[in-house]
N, C-alpha and C. Protein backbone atom coordinates (compact mmCIF):
# COMPACT_ATOMS: atom_id res chain seq x y z
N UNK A 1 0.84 -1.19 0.00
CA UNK A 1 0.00 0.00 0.00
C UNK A 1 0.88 1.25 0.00
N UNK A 2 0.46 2.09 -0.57
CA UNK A 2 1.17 3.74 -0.67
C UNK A 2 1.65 4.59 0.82
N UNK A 3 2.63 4.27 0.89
CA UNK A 3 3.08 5.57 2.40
C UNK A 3 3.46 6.04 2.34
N UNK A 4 3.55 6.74 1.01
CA UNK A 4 4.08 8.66 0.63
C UNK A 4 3.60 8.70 -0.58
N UNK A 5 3.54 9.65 -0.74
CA UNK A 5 3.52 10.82 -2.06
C UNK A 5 3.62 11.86 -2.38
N UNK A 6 4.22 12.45 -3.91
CA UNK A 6 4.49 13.59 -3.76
C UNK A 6 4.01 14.05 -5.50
N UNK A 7 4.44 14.90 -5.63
CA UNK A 7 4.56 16.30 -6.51
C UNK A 7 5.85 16.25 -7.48
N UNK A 8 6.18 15.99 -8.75
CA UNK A 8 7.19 16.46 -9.30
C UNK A 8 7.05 17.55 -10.71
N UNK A 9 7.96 18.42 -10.22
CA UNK A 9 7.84 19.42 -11.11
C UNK A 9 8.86 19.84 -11.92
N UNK A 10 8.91 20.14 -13.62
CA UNK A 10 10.47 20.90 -13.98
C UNK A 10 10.50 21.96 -13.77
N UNK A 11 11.70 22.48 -13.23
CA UNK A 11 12.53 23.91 -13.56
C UNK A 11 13.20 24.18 -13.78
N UNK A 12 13.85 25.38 -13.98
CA UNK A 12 14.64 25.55 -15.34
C UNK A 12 15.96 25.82 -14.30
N UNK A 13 15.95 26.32 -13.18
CA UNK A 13 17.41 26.49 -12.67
C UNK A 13 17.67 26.19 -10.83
N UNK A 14 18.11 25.03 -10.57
CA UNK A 14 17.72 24.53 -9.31
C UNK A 14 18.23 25.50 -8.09
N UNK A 15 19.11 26.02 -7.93
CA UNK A 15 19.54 26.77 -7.17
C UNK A 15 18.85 28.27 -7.39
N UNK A 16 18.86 29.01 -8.17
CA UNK A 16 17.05 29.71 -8.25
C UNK A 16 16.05 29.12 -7.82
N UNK A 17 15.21 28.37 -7.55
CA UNK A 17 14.24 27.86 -7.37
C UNK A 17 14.49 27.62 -5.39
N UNK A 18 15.32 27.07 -5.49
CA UNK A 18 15.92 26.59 -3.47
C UNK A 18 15.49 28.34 -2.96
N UNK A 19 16.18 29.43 -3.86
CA UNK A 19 16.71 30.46 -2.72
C UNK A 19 15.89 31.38 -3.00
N UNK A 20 14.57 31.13 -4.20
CA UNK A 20 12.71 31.86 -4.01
C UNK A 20 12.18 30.93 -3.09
N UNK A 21 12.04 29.54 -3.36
CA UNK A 21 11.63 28.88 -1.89
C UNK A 21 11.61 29.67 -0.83
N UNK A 22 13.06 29.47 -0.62
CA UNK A 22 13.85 29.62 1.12
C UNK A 22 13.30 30.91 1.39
N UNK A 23 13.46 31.95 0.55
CA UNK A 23 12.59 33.54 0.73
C UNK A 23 11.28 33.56 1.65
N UNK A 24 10.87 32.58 0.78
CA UNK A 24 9.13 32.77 1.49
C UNK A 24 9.08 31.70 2.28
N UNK A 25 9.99 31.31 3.46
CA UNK A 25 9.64 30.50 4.15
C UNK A 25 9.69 28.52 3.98
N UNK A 26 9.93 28.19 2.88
CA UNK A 26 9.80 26.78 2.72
C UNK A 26 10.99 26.45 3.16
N UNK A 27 10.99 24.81 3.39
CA UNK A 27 12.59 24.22 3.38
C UNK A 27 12.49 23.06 2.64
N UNK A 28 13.57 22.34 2.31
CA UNK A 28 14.07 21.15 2.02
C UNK A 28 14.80 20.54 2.58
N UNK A 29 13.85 19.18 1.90
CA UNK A 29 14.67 17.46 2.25
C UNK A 29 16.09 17.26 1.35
N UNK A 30 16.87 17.60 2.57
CA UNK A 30 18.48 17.83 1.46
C UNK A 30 18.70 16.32 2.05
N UNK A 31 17.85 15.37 2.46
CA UNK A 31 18.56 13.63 1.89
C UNK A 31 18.34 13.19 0.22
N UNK A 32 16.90 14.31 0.03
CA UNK A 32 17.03 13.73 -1.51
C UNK A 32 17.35 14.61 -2.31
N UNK A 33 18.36 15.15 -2.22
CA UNK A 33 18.96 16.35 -3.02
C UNK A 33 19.85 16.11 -3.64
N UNK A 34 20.37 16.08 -5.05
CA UNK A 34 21.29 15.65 -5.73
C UNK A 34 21.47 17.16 -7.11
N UNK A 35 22.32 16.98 -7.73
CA UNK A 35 22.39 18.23 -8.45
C UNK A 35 21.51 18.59 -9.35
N UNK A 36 20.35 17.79 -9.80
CA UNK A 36 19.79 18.17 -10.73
C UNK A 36 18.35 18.17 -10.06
N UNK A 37 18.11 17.74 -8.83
CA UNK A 37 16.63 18.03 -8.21
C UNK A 37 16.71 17.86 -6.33
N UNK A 38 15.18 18.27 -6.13
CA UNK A 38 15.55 18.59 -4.35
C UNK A 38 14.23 18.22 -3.97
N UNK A 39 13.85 18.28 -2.65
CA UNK A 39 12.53 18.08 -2.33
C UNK A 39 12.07 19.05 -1.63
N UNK A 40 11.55 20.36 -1.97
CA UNK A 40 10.66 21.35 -1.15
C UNK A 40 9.61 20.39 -0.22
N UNK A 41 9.43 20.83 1.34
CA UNK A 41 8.88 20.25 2.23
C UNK A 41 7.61 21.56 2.32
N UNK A 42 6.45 20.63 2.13
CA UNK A 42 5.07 21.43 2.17
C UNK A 42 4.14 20.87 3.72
N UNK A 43 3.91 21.71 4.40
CA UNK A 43 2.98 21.45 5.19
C UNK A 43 3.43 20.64 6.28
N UNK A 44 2.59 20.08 7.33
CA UNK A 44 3.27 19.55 8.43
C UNK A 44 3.31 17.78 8.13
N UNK A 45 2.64 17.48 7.26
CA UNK A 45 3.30 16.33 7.18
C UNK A 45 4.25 15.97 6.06
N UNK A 46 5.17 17.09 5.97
CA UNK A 46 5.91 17.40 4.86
C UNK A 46 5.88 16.47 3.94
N UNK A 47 4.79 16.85 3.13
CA UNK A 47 4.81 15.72 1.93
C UNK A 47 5.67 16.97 0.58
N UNK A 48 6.53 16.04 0.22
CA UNK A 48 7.45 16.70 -0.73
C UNK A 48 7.07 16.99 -1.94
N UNK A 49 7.70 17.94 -2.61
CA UNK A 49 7.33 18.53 -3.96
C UNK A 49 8.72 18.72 -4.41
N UNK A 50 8.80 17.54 -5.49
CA UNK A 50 10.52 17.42 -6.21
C UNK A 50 10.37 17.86 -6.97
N UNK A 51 11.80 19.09 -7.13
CA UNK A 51 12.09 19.91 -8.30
C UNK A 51 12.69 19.10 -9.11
N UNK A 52 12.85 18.92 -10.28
CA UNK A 52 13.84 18.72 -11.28
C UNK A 52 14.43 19.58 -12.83
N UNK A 53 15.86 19.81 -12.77
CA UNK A 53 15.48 20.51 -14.00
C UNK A 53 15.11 19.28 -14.98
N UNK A 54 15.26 20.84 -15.83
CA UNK A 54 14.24 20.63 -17.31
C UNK A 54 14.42 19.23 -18.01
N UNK A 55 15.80 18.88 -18.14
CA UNK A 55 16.40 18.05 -19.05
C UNK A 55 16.14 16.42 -18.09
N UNK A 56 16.35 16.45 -16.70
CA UNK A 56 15.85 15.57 -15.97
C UNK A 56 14.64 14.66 -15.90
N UNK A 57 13.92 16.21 -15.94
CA UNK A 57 12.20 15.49 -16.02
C UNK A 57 12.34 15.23 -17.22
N UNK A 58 12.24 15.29 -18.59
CA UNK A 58 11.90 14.89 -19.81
C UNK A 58 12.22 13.85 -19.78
N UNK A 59 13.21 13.17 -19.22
CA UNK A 59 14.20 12.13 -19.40
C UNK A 59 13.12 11.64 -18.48
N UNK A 60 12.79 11.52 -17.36
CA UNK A 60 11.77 10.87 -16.57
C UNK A 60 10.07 10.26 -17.20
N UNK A 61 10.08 11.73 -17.60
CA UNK A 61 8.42 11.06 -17.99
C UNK A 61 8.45 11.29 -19.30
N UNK A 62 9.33 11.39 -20.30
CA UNK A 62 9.25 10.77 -21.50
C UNK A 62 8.19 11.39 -22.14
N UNK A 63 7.89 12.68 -22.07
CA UNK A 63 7.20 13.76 -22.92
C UNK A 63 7.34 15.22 -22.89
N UNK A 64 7.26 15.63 -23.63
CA UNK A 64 7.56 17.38 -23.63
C UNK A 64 7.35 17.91 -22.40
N UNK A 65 7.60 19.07 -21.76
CA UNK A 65 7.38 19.78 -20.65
C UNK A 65 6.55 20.80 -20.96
N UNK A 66 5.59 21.32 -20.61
CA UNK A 66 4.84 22.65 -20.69
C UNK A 66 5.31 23.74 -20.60
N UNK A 67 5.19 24.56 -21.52
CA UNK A 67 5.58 26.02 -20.45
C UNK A 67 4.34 26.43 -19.91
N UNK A 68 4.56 26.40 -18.24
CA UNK A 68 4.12 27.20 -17.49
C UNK A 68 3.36 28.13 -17.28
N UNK A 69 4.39 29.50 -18.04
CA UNK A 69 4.01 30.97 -18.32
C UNK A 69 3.12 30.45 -19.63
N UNK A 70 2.45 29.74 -20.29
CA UNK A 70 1.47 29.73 -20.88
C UNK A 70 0.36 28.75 -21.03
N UNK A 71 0.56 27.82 -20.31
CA UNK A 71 -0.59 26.99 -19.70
C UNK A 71 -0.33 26.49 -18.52
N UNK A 72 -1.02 25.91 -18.13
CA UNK A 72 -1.58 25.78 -16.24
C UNK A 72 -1.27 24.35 -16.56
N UNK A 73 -0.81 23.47 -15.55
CA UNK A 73 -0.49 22.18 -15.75
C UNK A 73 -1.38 21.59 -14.27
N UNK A 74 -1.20 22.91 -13.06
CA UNK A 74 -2.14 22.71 -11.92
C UNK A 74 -1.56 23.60 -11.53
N UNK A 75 -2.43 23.31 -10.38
CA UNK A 75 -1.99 24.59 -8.85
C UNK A 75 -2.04 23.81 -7.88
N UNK A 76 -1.01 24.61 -7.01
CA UNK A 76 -0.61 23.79 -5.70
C UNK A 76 -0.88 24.97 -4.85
N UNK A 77 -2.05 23.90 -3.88
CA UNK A 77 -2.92 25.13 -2.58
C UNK A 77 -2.23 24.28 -1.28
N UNK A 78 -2.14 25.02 -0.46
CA UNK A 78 -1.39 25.21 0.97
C UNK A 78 -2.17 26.29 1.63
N UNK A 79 -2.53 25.93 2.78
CA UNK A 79 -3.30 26.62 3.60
C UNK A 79 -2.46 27.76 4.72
N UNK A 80 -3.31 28.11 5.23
CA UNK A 80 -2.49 29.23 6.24
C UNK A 80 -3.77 28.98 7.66
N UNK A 81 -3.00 30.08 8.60
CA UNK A 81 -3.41 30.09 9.86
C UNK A 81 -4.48 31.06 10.52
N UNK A 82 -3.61 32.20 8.75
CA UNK A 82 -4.66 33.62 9.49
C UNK A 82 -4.73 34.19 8.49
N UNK A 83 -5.72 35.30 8.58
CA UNK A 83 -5.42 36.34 6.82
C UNK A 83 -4.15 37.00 6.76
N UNK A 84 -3.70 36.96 8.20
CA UNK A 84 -2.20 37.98 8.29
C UNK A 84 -1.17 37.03 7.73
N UNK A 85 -1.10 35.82 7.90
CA UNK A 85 -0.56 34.94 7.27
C UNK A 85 -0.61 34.97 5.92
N UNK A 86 -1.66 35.01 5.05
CA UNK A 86 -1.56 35.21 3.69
C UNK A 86 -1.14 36.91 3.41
N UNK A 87 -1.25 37.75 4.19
CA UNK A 87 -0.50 38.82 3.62
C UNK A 87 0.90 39.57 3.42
N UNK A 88 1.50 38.23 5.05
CA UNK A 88 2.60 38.12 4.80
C UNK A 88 3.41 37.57 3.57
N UNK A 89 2.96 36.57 3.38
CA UNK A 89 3.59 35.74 2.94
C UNK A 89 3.36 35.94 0.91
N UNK A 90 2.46 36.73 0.76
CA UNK A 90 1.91 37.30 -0.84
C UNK A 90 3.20 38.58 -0.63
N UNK A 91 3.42 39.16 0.44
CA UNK A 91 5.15 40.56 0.51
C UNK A 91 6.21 39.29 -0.37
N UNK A 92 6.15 38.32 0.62
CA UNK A 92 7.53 37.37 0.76
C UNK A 92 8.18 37.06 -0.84
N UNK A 93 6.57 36.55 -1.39
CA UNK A 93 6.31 36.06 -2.83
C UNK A 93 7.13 37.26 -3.83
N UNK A 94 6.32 38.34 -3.57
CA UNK A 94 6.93 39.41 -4.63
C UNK A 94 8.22 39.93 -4.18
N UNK A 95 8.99 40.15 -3.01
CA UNK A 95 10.09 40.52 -2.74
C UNK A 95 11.61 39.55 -3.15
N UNK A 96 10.73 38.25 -3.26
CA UNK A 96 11.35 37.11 -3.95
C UNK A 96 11.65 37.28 -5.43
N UNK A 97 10.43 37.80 -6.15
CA UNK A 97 10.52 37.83 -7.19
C UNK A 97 9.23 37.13 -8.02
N UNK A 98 8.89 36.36 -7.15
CA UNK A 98 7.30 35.64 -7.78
C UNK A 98 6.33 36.46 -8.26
N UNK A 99 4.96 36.52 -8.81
CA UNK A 99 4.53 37.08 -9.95
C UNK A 99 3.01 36.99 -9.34
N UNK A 100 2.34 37.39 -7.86
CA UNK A 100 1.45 37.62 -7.56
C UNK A 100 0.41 38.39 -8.45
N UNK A 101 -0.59 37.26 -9.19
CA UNK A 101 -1.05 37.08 -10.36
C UNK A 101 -2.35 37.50 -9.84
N UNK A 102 -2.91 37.03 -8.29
CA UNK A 102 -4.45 37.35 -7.54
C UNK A 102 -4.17 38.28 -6.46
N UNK A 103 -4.19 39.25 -6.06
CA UNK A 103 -3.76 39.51 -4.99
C UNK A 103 -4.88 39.20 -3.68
N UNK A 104 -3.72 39.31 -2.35
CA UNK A 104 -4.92 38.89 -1.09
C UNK A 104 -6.40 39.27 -1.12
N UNK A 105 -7.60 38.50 -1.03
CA UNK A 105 -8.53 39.06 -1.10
C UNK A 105 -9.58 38.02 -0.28
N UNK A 106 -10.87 38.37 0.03
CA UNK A 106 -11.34 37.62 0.66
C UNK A 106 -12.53 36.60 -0.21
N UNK A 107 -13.06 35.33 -0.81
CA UNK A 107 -13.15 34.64 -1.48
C UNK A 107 -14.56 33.62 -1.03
N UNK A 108 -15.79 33.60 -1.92
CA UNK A 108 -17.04 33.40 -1.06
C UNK A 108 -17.65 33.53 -0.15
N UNK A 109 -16.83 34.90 0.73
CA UNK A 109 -17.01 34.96 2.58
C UNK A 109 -16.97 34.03 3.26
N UNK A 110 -15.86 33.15 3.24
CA UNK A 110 -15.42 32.25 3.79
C UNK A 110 -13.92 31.77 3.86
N UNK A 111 -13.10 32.69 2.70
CA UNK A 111 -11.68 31.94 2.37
C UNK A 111 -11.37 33.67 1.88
N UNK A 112 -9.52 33.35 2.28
CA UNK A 112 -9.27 34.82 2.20
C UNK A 112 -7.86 34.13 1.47
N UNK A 113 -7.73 34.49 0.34
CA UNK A 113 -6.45 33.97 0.05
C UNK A 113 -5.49 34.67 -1.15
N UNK A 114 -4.21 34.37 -1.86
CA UNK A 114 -4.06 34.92 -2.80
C UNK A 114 -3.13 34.06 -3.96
N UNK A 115 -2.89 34.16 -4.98
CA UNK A 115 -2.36 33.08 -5.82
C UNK A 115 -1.26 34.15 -6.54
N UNK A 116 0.10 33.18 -6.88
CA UNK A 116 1.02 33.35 -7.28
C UNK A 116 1.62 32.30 -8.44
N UNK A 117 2.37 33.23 -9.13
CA UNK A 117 3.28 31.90 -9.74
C UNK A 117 5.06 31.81 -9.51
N UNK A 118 5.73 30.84 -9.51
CA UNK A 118 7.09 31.07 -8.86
C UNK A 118 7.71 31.05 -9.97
N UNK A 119 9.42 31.12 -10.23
CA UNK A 119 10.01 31.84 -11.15
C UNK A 119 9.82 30.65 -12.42
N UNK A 120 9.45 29.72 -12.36
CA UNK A 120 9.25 28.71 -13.49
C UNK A 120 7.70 28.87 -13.89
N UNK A 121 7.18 29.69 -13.28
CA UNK A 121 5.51 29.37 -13.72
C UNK A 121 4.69 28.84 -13.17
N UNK A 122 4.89 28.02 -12.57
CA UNK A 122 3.98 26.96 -12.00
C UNK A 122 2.99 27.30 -10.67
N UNK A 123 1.92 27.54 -10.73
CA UNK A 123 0.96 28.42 -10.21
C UNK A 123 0.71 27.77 -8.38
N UNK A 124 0.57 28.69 -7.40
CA UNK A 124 0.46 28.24 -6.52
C UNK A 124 -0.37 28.67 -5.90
N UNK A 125 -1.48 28.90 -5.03
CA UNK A 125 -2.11 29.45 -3.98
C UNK A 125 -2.30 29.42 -2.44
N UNK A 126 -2.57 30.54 -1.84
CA UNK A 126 -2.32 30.14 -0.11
C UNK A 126 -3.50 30.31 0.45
N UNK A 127 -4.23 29.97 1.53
CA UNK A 127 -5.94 29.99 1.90
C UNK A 127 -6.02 29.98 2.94
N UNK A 128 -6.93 30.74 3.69
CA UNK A 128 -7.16 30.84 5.14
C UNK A 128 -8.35 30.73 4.98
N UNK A 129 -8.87 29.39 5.56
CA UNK A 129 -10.29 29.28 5.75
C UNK A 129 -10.78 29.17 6.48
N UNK A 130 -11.96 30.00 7.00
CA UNK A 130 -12.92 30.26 8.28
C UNK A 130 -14.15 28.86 8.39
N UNK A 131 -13.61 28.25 8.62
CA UNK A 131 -14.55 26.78 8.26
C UNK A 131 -16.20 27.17 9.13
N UNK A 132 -16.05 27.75 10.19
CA UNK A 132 -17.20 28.38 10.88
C UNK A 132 -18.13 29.45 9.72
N UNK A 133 -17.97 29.87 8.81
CA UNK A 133 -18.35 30.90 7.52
C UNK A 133 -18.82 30.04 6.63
N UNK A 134 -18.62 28.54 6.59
CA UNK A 134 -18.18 27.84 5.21
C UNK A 134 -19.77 27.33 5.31
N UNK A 135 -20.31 27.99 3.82
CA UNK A 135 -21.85 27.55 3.76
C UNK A 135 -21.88 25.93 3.93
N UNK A 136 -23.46 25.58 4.30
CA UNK A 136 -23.37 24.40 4.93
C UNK A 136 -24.53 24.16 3.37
């Protein structure tokens, strides 16, 4: 039976990608870190999200790569604690350099959140949800 899973994604330059991470707070699993990919640790049961560059992944899954900056392949949502939490952390995004595409806002009167994309494209969002608000 399955006792992990994760996320793999290409990008185009791995050490760019570690030190927009590290900006806004993420870390990595440097046991599975090797030169051409890493494991960003998401959430508390750090389920990983492996970078790889470009030339890596192709070689992996044996089909073209998307660009990003022009189609959506998905989004990766991660929650927060508070709205102050998402407004921190939408500064963190753009001071990094990421491309805060939604800005913070509040979302069915129930979810306050804002969406970004990081320096490869690949779209992300953060959510604070008032589950007490959340139509029944």
């Amino acid at each position: 039976m399955t006792k992990e899973y994760w996320i793999n994604l290409p990008i185009k330059d791995l050490k760019r990608s570690k030190k927009f991470f590290t900006e806004i707070g993420f870390s990595f699993k440097t046991e599975r870190e090797t030169e051409t990919m890493t494991a960003l640790v998401v959430g508390k049961a750090s389920m990983p999200i492996m970078f790889f560059e470009e030339k890596m992944f192709e070689n992996v899954v044996q089909n073209p790569i998307s660009d990003a900056s022009k189609v959506t392949e998905l989004m990766i949502s991660f929650d927060a604690e508070s709205k102050k939490e998402v407004d921190e952390m939408a500064e963190k995004v753009k001071n990094a350099g990421g491309n805060v595409f939604s800005e913070p806002q509040t979302i069915q009167g129930w979810m306050y959140g804002f969406a970004f994309s990081d320096l490869d494209g690949h779209r992300w969002n953060m959510l604070f949800m008032d589950m007490e608000k959340m139509p029944k």
